[in-house]
N, C-alpha and C. Protein backbone atom coordinates (compact mmCIF):
# COMPACT_ATOMS: atom_id res chain seq x y z
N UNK A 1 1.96 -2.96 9.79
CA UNK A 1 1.12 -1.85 10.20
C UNK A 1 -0.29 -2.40 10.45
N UNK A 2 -0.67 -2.00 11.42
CA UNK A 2 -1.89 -2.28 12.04
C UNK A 2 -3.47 -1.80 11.76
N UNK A 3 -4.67 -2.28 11.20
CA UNK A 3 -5.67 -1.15 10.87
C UNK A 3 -5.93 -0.35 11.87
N UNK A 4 -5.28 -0.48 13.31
CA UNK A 4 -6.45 0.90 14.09
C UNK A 4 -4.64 1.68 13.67
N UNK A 5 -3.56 1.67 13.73
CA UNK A 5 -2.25 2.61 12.85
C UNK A 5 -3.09 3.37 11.41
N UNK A 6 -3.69 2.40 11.01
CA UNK A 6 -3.90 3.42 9.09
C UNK A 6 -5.32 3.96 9.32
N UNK A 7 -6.08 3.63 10.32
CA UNK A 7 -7.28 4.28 10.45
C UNK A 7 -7.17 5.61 11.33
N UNK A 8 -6.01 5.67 12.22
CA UNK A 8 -5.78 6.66 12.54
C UNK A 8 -5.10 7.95 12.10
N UNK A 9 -3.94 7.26 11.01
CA UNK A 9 -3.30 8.04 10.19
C UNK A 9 -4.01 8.83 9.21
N UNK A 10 -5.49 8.20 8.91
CA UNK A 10 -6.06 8.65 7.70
C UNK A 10 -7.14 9.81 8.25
N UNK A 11 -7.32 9.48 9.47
CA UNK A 11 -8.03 10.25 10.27
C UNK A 11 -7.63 11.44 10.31
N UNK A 12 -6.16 11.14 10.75
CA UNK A 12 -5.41 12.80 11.07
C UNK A 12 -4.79 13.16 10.14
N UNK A 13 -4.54 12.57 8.87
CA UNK A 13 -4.08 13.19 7.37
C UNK A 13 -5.48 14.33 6.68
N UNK A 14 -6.38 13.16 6.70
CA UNK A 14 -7.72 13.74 5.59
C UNK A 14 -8.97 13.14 6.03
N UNK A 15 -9.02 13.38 7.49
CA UNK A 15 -10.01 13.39 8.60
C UNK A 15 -11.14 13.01 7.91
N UNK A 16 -11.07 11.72 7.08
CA UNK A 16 -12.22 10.66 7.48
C UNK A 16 -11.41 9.21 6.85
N UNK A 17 -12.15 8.18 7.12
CA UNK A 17 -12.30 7.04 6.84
C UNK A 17 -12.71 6.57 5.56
N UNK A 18 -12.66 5.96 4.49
CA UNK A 18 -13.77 5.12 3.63
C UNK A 18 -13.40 3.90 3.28
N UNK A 19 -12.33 3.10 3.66
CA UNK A 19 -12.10 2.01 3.64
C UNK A 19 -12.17 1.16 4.65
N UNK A 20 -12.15 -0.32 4.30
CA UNK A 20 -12.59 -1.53 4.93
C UNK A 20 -10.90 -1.33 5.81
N UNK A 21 -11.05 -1.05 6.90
CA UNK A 21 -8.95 -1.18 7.26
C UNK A 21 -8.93 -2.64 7.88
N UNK A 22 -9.68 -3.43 7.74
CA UNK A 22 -9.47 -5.21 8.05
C UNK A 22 -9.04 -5.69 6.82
N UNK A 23 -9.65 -5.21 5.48
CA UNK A 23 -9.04 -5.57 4.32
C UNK A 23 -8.25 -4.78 3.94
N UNK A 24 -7.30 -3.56 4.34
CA UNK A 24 -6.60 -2.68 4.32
C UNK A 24 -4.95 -3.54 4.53
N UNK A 25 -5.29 -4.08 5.83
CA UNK A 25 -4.44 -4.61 6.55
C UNK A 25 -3.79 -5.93 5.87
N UNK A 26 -4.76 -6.47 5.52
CA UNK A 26 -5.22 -7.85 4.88
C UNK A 26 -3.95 -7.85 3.62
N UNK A 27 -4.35 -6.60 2.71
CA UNK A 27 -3.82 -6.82 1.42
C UNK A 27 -2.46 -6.06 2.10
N UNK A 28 -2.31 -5.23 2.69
CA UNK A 28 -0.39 -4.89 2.98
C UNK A 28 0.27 -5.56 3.65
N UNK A 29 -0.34 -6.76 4.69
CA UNK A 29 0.60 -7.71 5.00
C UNK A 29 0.74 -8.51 4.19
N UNK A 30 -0.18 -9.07 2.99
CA UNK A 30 -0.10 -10.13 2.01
C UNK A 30 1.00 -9.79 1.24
N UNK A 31 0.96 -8.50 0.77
CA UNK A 31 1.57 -8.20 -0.09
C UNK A 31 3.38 -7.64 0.10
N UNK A 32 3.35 -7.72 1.43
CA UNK A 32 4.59 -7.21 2.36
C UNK A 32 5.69 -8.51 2.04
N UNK A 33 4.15 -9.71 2.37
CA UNK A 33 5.36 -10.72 3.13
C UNK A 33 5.46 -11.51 1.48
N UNK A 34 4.69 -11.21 0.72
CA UNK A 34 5.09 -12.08 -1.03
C UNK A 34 6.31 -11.16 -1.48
N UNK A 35 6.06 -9.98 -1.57
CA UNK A 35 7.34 -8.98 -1.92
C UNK A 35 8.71 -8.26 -1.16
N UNK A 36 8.61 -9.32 0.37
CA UNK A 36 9.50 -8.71 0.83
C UNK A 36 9.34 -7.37 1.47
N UNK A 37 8.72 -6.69 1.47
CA UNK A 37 8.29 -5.14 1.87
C UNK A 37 7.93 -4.60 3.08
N UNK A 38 7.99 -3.46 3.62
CA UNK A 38 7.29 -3.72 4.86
C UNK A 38 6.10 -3.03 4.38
N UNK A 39 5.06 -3.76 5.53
CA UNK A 39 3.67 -3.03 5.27
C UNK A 39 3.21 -1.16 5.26
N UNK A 40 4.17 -0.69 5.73
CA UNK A 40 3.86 0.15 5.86
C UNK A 40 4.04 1.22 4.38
N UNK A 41 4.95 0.48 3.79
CA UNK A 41 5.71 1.04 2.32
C UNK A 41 4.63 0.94 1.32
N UNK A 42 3.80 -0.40 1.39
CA UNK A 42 2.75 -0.73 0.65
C UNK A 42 1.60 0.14 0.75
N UNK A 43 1.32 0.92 2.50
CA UNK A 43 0.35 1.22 2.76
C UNK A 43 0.57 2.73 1.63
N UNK A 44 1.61 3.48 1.89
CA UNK A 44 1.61 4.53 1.33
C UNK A 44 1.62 4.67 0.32
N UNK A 45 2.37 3.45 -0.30
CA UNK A 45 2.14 3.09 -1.97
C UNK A 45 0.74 3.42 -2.50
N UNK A 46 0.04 2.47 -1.80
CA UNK A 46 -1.28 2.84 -2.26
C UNK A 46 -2.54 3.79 -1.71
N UNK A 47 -1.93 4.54 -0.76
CA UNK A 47 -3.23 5.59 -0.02
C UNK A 47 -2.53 7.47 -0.66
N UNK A 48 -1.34 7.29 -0.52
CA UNK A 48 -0.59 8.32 -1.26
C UNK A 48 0.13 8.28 -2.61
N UNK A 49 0.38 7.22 -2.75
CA UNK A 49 1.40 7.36 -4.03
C UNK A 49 2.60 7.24 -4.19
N UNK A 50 2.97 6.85 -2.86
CA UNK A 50 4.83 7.35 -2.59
C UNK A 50 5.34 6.16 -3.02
N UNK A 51 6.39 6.74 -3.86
CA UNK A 51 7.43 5.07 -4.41
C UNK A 51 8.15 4.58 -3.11
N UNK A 52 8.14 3.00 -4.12
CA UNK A 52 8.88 2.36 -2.73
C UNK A 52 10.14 3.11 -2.58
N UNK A 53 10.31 2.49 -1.36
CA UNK A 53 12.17 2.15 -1.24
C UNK A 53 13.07 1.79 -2.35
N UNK A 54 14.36 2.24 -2.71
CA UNK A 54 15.30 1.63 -3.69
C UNK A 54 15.17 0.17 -3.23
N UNK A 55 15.12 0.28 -1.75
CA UNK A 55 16.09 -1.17 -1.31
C UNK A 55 14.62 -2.28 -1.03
N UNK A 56 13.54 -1.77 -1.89
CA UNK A 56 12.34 -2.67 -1.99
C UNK A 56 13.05 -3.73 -3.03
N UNK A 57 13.77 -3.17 -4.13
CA UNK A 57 13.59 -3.78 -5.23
C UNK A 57 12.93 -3.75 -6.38
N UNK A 58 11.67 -3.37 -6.04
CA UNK A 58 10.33 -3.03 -6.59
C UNK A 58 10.63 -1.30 -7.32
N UNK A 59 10.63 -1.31 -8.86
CA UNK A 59 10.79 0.74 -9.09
C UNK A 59 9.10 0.54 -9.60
N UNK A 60 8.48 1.33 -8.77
CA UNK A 60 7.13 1.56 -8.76
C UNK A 60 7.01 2.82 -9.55
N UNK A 61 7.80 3.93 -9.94
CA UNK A 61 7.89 5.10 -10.11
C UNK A 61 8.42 5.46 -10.66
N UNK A 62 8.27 5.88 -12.42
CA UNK A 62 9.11 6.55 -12.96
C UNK A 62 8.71 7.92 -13.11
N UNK A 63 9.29 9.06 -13.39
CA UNK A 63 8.98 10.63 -13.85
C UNK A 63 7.87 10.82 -13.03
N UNK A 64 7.58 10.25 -12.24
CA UNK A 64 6.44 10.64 -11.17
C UNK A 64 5.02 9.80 -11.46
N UNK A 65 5.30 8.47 -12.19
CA UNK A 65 4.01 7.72 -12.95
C UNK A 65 4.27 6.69 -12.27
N UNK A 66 3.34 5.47 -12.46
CA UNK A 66 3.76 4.72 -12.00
C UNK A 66 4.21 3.58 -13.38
N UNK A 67 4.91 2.72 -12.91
CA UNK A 67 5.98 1.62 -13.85
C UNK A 67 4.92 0.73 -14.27
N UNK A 68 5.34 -0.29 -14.96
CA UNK A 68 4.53 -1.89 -14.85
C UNK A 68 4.55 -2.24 -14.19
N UNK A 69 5.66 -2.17 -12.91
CA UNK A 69 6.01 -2.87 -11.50
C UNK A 69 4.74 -2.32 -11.21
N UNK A 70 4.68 -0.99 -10.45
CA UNK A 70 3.83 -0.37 -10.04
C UNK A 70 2.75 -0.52 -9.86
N UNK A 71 2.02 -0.71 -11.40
CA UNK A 71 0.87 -1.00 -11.65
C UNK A 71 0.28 -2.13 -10.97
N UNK A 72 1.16 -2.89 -11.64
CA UNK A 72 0.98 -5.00 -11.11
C UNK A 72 0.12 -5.05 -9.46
N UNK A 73 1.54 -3.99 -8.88
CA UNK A 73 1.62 -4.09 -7.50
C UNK A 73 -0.22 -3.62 -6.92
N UNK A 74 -0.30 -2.48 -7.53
CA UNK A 74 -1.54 -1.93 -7.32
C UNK A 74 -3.00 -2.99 -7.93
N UNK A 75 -2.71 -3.66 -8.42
CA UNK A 75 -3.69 -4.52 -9.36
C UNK A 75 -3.69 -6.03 -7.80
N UNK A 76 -2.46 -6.69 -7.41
CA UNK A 76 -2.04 -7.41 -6.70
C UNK A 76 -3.18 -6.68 -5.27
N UNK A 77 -2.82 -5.77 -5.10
CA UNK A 77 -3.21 -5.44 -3.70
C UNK A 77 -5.19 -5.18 -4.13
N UNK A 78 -5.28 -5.11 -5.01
CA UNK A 78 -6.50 -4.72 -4.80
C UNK A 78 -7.72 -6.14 -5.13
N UNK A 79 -6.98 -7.18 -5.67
CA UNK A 79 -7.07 -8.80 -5.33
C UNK A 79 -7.37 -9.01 -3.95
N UNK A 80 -5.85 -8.46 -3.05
CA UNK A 80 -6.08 -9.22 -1.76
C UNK A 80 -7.04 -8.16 -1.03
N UNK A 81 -7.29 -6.96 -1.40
CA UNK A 81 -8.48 -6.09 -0.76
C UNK A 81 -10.05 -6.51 -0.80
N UNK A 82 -10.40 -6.85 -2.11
CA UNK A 82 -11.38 -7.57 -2.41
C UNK A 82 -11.71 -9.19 -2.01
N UNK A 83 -10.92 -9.49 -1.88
CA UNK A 83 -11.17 -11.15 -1.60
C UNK A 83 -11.97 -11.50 -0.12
């Protein structure tokens, strides 16, 4: 997924912007291609909340919380956001 894709999506979800979407991009392909994932699963992971895929591998989500997986994942991406 592409930043002008999540800058537009975020636009027309909750019509504004506040993130860097070069480092947006940055940390969901990093984190796509270390975990197997597609970027786009990551993106929602972390702008909405939505658990992965079963067929990620990854259970990000239990009772509606997030796991240790989860967490990691969110801790991981916000490494490659910052860097």
């Amino acid at each position: 997924m592409k930043a002008k894709q999540m800058e537009n999506y975020l636009l027309e979800t909750y019509g504004k912007v506040v993130h860097d979407m070069d480092n947006m991009e940055y940390a969901c392909s990093e984190l796509a291609n270390l975990h197997d994932i597609k970027a786009e699963d990551i993106f929602f992971f972390m702008v909405e909340n939505r658990p992965l895929p079963i067929s990620s591998g990854i259970v990000s989500h239990s009772c509606g919380f997030n796991t240790r997986e989860g967490r990691a994942l969110k801790q991981q991406f916000e490494s490659y956001y910052y860097q």
